[in-house]
C-alpha atoms as a PDB file:
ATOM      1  CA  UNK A   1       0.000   0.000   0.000  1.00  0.00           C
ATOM      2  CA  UNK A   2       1.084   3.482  -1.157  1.00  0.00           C
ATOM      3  CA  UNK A   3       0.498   6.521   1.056  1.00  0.00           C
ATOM      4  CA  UNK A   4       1.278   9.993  -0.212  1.00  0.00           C
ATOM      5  CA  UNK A   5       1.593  12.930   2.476  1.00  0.00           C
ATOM      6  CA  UNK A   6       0.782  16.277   1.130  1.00  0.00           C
ATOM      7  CA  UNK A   7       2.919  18.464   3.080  1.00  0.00           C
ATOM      8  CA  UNK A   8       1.189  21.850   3.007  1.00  0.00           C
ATOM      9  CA  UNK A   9       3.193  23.423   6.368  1.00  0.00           C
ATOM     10  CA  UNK A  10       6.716  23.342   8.037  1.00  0.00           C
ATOM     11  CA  UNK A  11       7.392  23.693  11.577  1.00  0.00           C
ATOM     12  CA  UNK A  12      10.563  26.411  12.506  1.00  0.00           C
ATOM     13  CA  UNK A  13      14.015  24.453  12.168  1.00  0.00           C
ATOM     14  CA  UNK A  14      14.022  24.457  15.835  1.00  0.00           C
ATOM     15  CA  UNK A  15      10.779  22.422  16.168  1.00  0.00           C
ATOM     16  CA  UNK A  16      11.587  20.055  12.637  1.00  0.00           C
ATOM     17  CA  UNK A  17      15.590  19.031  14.705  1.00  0.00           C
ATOM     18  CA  UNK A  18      13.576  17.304  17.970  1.00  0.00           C
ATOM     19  CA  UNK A  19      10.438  16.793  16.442  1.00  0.00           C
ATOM     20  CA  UNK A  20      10.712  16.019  12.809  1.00  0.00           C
ATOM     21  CA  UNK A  21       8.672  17.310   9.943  1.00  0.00           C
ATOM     22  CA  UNK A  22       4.705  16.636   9.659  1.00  0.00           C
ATOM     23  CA  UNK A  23       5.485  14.353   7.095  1.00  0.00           C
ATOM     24  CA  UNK A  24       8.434  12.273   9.384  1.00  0.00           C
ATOM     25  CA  UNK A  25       5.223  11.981  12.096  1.00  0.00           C
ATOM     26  CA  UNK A  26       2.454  11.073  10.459  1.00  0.00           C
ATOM     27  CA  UNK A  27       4.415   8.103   8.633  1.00  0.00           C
ATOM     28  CA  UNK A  28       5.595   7.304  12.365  1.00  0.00           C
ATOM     29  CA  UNK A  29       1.896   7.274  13.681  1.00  0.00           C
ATOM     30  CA  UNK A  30       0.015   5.745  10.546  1.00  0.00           C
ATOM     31  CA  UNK A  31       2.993   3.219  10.450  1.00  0.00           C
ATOM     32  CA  UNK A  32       3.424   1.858  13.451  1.00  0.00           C
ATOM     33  CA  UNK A  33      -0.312   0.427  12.815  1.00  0.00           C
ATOM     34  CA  UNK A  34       0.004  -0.002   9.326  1.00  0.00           C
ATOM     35  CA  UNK A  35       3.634  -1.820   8.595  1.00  0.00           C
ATOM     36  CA  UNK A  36       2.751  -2.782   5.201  1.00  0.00           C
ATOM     37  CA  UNK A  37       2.510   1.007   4.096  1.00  0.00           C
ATOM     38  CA  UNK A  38       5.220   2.646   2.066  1.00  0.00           C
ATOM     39  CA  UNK A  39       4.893   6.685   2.369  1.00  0.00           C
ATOM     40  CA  UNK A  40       6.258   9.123  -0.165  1.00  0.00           C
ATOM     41  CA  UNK A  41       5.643  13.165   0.466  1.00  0.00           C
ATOM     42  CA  UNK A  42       4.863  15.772  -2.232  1.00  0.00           C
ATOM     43  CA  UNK A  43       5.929  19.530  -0.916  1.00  0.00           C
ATOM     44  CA  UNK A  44       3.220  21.486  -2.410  1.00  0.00           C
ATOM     45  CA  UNK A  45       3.985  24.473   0.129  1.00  0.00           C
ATOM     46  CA  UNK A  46       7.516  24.072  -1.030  1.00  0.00           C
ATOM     47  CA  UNK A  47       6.370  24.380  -4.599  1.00  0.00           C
ATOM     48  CA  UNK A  48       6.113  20.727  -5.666  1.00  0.00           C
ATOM     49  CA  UNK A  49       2.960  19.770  -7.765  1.00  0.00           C
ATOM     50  CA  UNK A  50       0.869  17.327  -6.262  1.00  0.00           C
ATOM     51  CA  UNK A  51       0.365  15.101  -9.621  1.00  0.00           C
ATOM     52  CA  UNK A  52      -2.229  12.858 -10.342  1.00  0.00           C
ATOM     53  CA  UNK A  53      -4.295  10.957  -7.681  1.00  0.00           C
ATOM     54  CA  UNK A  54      -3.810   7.962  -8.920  1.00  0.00           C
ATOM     55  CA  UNK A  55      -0.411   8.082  -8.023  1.00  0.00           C
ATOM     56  CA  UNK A  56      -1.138   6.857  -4.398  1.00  0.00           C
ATOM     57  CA  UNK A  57      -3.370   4.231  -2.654  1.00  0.00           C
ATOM     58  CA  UNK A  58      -4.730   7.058  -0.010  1.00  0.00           C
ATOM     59  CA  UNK A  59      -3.773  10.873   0.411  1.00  0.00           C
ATOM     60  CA  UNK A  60      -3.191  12.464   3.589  1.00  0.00           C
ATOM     61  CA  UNK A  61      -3.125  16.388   3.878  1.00  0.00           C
ATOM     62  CA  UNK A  62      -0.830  17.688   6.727  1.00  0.00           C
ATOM     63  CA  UNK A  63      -2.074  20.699   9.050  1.00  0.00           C
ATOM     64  CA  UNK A  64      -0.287  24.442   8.109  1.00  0.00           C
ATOM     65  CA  UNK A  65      -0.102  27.653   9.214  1.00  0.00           C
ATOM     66  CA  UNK A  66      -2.335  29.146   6.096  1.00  0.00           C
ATOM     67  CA  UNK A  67      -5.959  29.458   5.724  1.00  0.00           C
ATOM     68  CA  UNK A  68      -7.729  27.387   3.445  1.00  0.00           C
ATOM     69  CA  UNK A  69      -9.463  30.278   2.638  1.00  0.00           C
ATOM     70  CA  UNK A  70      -6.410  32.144   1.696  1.00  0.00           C
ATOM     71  CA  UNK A  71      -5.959  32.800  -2.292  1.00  0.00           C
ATOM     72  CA  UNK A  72      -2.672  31.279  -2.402  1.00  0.00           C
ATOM     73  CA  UNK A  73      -2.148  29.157  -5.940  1.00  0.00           C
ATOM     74  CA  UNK A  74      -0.832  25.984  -4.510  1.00  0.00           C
ATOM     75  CA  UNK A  75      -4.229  25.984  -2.265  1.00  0.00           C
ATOM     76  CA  UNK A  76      -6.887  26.451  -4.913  1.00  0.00           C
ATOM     77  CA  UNK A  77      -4.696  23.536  -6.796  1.00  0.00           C
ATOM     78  CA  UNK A  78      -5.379  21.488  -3.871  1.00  0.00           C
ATOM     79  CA  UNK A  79      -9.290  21.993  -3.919  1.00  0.00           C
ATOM     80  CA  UNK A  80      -9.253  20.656  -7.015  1.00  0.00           C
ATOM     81  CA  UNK A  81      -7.193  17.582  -6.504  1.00  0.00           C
ATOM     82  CA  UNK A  82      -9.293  16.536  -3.556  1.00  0.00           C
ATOM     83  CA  UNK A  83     -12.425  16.742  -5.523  1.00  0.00           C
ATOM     84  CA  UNK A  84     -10.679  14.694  -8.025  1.00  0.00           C
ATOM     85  CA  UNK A  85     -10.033  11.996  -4.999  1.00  0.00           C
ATOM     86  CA  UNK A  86     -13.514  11.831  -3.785  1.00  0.00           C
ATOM     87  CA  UNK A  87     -14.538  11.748  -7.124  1.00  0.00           C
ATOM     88  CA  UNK A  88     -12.010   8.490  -7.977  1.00  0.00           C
ATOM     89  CA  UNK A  89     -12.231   7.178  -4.753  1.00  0.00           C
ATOM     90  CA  UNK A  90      -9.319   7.604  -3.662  1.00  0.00           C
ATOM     91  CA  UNK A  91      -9.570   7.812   0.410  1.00  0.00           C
ATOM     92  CA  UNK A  92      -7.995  10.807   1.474  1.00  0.00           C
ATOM     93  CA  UNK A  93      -7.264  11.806   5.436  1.00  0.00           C
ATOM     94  CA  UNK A  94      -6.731  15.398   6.606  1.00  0.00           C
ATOM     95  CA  UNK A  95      -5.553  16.946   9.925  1.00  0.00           C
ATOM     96  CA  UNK A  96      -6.317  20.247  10.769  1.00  0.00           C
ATOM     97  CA  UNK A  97      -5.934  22.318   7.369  1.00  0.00           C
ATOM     98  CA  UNK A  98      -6.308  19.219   5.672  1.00  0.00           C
ATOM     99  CA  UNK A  99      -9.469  19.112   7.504  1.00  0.00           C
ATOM    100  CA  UNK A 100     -10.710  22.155   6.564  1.00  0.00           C
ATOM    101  CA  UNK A 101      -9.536  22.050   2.971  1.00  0.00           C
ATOM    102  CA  UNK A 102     -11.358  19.118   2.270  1.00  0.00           C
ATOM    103  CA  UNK A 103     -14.519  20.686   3.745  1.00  0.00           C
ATOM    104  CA  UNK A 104     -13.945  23.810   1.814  1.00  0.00           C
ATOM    105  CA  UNK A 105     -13.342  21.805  -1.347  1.00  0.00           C
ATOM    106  CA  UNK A 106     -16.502  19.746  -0.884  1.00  0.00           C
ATOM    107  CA  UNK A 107     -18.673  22.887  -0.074  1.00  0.00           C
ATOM    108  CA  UNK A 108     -17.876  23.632   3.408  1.00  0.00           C
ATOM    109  CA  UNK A 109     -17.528  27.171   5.159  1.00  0.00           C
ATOM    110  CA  UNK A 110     -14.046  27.971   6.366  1.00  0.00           C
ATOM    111  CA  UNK A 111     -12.924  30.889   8.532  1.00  0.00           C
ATOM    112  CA  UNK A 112     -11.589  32.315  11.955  1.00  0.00           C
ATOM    113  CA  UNK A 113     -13.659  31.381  14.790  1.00  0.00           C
ATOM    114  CA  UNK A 114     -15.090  33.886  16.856  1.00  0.00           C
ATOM    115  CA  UNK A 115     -14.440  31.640  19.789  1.00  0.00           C
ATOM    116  CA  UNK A 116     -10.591  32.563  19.421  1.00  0.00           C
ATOM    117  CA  UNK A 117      -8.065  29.889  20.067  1.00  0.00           C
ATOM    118  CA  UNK A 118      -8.038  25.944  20.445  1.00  0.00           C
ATOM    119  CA  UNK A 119      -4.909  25.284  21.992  1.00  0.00           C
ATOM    120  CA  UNK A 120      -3.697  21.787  24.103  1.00  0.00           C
ATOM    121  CA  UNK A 121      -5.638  19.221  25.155  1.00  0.00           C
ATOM    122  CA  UNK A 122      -9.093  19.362  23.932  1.00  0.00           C
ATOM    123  CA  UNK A 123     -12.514  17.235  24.769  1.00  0.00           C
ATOM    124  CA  UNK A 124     -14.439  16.113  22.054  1.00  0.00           C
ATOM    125  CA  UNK A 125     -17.584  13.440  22.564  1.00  0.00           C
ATOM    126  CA  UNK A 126     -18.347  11.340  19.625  1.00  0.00           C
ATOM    127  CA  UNK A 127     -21.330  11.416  18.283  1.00  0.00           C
ATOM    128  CA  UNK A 128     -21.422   8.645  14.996  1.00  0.00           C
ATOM    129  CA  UNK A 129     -18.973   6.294  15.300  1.00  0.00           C
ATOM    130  CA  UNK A 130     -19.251   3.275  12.418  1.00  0.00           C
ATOM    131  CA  UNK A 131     -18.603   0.126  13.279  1.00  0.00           C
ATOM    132  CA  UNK A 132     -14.791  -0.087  11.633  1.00  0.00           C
ATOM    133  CA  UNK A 133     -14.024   2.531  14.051  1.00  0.00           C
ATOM    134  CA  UNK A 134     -13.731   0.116  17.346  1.00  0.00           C
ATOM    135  CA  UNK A 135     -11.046   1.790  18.566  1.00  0.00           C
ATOM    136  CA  UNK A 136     -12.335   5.575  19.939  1.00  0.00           C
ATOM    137  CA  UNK A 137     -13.617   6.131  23.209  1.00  0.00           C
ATOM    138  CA  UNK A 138     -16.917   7.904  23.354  1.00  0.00           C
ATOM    139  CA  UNK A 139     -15.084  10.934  24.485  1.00  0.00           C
ATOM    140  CA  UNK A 140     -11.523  11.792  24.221  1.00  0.00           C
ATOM    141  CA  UNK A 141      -8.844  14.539  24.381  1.00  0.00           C
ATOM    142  CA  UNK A 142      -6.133  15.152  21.168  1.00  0.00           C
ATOM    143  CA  UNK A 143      -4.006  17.948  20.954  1.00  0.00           C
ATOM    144  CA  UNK A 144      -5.028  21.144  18.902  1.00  0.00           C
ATOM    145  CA  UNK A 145      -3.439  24.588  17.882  1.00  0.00           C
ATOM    146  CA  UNK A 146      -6.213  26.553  16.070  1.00  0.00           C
ATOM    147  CA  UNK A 147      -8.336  29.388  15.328  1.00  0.00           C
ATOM    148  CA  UNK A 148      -9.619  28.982  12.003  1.00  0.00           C
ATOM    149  CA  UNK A 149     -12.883  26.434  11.867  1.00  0.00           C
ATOM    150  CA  UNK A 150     -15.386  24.734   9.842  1.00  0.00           C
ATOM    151  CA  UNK A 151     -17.995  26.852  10.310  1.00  0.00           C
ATOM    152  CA  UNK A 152     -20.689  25.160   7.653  1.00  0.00           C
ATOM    153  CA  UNK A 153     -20.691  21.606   7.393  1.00  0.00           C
ATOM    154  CA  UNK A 154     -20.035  19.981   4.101  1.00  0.00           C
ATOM    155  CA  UNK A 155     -23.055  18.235   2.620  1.00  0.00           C
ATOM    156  CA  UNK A 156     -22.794  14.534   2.302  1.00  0.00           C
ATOM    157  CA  UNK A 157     -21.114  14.574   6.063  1.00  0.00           C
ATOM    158  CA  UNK A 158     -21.176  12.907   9.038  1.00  0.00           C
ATOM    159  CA  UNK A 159     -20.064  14.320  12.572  1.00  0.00           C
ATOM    160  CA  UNK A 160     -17.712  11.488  14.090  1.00  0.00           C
ATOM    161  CA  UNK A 161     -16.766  14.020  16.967  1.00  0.00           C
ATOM    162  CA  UNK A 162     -16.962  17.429  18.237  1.00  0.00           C
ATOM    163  CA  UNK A 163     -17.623  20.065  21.273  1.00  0.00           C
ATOM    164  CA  UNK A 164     -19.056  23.381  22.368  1.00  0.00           C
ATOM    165  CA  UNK A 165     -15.949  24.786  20.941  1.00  0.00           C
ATOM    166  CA  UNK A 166     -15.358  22.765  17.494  1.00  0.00           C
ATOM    167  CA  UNK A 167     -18.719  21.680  16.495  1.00  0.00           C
ATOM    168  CA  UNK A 168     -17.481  19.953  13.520  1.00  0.00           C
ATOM    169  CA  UNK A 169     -13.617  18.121  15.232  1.00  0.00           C
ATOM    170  CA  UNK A 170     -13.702  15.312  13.373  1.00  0.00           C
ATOM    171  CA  UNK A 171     -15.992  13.859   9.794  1.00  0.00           C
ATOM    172  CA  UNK A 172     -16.778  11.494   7.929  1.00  0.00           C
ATOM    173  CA  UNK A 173     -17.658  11.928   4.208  1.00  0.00           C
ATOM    174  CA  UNK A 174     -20.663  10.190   1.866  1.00  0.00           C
ATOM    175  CA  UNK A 175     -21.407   6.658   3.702  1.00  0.00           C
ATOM    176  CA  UNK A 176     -19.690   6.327   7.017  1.00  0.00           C
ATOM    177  CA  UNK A 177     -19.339   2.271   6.346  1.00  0.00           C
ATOM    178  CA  UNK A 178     -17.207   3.154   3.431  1.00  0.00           C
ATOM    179  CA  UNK A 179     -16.231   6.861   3.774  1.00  0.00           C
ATOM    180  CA  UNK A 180     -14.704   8.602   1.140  1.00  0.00           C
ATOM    181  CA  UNK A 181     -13.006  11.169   3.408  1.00  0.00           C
ATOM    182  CA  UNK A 182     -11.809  10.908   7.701  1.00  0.00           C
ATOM    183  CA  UNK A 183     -10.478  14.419   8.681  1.00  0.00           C
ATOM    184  CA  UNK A 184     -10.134  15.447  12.253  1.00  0.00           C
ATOM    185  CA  UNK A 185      -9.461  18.978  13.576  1.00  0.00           C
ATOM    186  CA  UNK A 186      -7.106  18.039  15.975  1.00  0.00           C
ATOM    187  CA  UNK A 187      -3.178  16.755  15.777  1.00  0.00           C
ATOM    188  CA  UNK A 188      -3.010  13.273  16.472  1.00  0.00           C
ATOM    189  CA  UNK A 189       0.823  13.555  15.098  1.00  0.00           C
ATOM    190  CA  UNK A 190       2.368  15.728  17.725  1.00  0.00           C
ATOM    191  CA  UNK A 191       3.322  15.194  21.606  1.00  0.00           C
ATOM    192  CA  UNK A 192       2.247  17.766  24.436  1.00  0.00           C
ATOM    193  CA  UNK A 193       6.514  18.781  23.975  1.00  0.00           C
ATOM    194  CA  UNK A 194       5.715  20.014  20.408  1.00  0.00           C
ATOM    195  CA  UNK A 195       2.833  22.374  21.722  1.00  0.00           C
ATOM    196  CA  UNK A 196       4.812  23.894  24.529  1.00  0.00           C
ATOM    197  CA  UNK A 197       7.722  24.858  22.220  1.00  0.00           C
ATOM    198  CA  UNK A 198       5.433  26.057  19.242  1.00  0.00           C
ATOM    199  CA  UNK A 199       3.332  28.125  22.171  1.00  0.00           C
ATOM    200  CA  UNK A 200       6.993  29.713  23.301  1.00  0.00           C
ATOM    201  CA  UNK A 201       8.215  30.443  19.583  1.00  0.00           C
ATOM    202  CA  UNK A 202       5.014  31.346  17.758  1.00  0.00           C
ATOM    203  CA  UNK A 203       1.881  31.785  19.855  1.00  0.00           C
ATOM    204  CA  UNK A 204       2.730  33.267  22.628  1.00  0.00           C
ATOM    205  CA  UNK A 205       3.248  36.649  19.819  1.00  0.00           C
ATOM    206  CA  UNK A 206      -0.160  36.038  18.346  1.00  0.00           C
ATOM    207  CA  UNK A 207      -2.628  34.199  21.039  1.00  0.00           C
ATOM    208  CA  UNK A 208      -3.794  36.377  23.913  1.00  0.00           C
ATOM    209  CA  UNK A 209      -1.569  35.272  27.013  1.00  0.00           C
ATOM    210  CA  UNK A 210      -4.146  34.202  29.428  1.00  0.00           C
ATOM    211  CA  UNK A 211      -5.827  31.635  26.408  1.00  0.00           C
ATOM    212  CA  UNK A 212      -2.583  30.245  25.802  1.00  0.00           C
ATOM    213  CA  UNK A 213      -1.387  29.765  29.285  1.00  0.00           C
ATOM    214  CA  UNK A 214      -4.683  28.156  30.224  1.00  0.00           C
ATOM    215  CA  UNK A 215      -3.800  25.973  27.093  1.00  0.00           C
ATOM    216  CA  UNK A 216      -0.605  25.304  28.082  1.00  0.00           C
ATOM    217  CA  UNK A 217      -1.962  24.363  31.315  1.00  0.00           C
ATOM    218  CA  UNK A 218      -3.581  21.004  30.073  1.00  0.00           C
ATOM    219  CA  UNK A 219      -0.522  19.483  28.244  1.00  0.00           C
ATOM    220  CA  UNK A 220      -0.378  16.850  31.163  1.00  0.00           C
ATOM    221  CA  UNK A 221      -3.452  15.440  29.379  1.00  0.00           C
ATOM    222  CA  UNK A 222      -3.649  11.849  28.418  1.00  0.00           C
ATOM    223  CA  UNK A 223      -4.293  11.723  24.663  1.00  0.00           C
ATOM    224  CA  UNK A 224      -4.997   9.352  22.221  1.00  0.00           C
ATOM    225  CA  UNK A 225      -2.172   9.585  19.584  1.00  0.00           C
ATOM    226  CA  UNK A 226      -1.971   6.034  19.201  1.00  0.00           C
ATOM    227  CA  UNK A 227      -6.014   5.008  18.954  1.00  0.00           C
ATOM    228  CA  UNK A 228      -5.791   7.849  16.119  1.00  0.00           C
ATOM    229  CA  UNK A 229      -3.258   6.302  14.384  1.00  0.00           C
ATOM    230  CA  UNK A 230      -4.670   3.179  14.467  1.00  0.00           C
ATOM    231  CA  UNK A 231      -8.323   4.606  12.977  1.00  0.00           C
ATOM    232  CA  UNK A 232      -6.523   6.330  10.082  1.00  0.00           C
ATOM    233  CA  UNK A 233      -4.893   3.000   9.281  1.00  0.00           C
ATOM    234  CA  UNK A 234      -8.269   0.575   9.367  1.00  0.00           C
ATOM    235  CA  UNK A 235      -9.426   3.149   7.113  1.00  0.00           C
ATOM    236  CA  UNK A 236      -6.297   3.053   4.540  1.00  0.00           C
ATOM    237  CA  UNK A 237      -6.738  -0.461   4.606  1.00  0.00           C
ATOM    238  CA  UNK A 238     -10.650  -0.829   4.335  1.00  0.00           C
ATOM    239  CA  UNK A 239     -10.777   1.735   1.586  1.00  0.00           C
ATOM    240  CA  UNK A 240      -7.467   0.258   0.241  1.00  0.00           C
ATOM    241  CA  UNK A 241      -9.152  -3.277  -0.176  1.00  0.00           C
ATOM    242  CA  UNK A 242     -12.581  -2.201  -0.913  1.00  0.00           C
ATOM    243  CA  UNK A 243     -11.444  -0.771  -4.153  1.00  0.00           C
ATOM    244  CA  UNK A 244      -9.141  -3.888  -5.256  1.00  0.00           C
ATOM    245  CA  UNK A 245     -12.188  -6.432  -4.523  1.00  0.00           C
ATOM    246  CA  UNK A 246     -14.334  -3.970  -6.911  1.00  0.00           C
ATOM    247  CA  UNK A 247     -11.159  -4.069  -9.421  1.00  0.00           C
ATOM    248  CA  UNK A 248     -11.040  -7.528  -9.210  1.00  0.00           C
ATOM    249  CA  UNK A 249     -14.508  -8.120  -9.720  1.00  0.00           C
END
């Protein structure tokens, strides 16, 4: 099986020398679950074109610091290629701005919240959870560092998860059995250590201090890194199969 990461953010030098890149952790947590995976990473924030969909068994689209709003070539590009996924079926995962460009691309509302930030470790209840999913407690903390949102809900969507504060933390697109799409607001890929250094490098000069200290605040959380890693690769590998049993048939 063939994984590409788009990689549409970097974290500081500082952050990528202990922590890696966003492409060195998710193929770290999807592959720990899923050894027969091979992973290959197209830079479109770098420049790279993305290609063709086929190119991969399953896509997933990194978080960034840009807003999938934001008129940037490389992110309009991107619209279009997942539209071309969901329109192949090709199953495509997306963490935080892969979350929202997804949405956006399918029809969703994307913008700043007017709830202000989502930083450390946030509770979500789940609200739909299919039976491949057997894996995700019915309420659970995972990391986040956000203020933009999906404000409207994509048609064709489920809610797997959310709270009072991200209504829309985690979906599922067109039948949840066989989903087309799993995106998830939150960062499954990083550690409560990545959060505290990004807060001291980068947030604390754009957050308000008293949000991000009561954010910082709850990095002693248990999360569930490893039961998301696990869910994005049952859903590689039912999507994966799915389609070579209807090639096959």
């Amino acid at each position: 099986m063939k994984i590409g990461i788009i990689e549409t953010g970097k974290p500081s030098e500082t952050l990528a020398k202990q922590f890696g890149n966003y492409p060195d952790m998710f193929t770290s947590l999807i592959g720990n679950a899923l050894p027969e995976a091979s992973f290959f990473t197209k830079s479109i924030v770098s420049g790279e074109q993305v290609g063709a969909p086929d190119q991969a068994d399953g896509w997933l689209i990194t978080g960034s610091r840009h807003g999938a709003y934001e008129p940037d070539p490389w992110i309009k590009n991107l619209e279009v290629f997942v539209q071309h996924c969901i329109a192949e079926t090709i199953p495509l995962v997306g963490v935080c701005f892969g979350h929202q460009i997804i949405a956006k691309a399918m029809g969703g509302k994307i913008h700043k919240s007017n709830k202000g930030w989502g930083i450390g470790a946030q509770k979500y209840s789940v609200f739909n959870k299919p039976d491949w999913i057997g894996d995700l407690d019915d309420e659970y903390y995972s990391l986040a560092v956000h203020q933009d949102q999906i404000l409207e809900q994509p048609a064709n969507t489920t809610v797997l998860s959310g709270s009072d504060f991200c209504e829309y933390a985690a979906l599922l697109y067109g039948d949840p059995a066989m989903p087309s799409a799993l995106t998830v607001q939150s960062h499954p890929e990083i550690t409560a250590g990545f959060v505290r250094q990004i807060g001291e490098e980068r947030l604390a000069k754009i957050v308000p201090a008293d949000v991000l200290a009561s954010g910082m605040a709850t990095l002693g959380t248990a999360v569930n890194n490893e039961q998301w890693g696990k869910i994005f690769a049952q859903y590689f590998q039912r999507m994966v199969n799915a389609t070579a049993k209807t090639g096959e048939s």
